[in-house]
Protein backbone atom coordinates (compact mmCIF):
# COMPACT_ATOMS: atom_id res chain seq x y z
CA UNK A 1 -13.84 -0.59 -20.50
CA UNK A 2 -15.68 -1.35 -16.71
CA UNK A 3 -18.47 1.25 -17.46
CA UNK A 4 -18.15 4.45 -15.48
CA UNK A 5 -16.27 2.92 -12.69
CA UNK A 6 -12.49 3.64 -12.38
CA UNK A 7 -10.75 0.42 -11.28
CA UNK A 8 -6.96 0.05 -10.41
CA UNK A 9 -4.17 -1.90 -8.51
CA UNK A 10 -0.97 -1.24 -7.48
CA UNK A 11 1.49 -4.50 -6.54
CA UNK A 12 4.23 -3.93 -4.23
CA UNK A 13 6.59 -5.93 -2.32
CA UNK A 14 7.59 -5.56 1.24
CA UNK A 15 11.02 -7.88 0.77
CA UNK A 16 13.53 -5.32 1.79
CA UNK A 17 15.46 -5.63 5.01
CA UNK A 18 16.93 -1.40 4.22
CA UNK A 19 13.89 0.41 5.55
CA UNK A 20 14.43 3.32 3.38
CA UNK A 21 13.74 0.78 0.34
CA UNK A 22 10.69 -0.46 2.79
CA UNK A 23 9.46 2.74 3.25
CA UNK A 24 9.79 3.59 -1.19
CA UNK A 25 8.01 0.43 -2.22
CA UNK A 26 4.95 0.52 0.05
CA UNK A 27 4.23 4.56 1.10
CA UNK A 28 5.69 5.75 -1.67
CA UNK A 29 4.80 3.17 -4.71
CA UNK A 30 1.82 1.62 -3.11
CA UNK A 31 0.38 4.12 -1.01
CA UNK A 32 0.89 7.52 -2.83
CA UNK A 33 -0.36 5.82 -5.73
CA UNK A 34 -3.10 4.62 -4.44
CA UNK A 35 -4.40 8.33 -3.01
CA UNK A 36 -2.93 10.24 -6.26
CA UNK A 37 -5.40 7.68 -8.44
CA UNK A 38 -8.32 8.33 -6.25
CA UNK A 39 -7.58 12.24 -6.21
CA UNK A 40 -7.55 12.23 -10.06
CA UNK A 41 -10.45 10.24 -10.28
CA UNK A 42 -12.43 12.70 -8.67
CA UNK A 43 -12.70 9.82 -5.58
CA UNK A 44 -14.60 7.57 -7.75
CA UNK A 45 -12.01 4.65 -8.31
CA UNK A 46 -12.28 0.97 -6.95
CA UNK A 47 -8.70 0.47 -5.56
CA UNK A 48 -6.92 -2.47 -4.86
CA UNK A 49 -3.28 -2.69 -3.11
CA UNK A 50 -1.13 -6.07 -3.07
CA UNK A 51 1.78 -6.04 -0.71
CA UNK A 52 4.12 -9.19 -1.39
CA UNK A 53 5.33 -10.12 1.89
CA UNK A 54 8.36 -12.56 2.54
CA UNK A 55 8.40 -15.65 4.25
CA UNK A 56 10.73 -16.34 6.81
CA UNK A 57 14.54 -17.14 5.42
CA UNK A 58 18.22 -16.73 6.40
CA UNK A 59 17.90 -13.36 5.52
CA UNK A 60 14.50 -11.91 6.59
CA UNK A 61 14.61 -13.05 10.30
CA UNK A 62 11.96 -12.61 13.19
CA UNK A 63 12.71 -9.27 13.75
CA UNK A 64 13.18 -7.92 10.04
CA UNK A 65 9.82 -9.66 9.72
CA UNK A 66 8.66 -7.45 12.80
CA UNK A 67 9.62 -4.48 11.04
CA UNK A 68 8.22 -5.43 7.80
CA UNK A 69 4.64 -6.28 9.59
CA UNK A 70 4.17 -2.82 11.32
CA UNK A 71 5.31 -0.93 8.16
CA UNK A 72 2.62 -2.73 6.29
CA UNK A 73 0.22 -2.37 9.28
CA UNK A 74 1.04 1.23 9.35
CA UNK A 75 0.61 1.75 5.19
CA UNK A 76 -2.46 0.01 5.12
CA UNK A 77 -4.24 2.39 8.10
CA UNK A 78 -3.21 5.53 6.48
CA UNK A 79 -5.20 4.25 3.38
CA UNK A 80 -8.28 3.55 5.36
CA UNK A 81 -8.05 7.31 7.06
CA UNK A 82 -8.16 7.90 3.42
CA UNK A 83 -10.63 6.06 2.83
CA UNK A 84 -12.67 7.30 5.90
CA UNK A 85 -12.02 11.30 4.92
CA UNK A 86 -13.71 9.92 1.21
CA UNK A 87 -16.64 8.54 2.63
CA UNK A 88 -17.42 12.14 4.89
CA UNK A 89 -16.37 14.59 1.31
């Protein structure tokens, strides 16, 4: 389909207040699927990972957003310490 290259995305959102849900939807959904496709691709896939992230509302407030932001922050540098053990296999 793309030649030899394996290319994928995985869309999450990062709308949940509940950080267990947080912590599902972007390590677990986004994340996890992100490594397991590269593992099974022998390392050879083009990945992409799109986090929705909420705008301020009555609901999602300045410190739910606070939480939200570092829980991205923190999913998005465990994937480039993945992507950093990749480039020294």
């Amino acid at each position: 389909m793309f030649g030899h290259d394996y290319l994928f995305a995985s869309v999450v959102s990062a709308d949940y207040i509940d950080k267990d849900a947080l912590s599902f939807n972007l390590d677990y959904l986004g994340c996890t699927s992100v490594q397991n496709a590269c593992l099974l691709t022998s390392r050879e896939a083009k990945a992409g990972l799109f986090i929705y992230r909420p705008s301020f509302n009555e609901r999602i407030t300045k410190e739910a957003m606070d939480i939200i932001d570092s829980h991205i922050d923190n999913s998005l540098y465990n994937l480039k310490r993945l992507k950093k053990k990749k480039a020294t296999i």
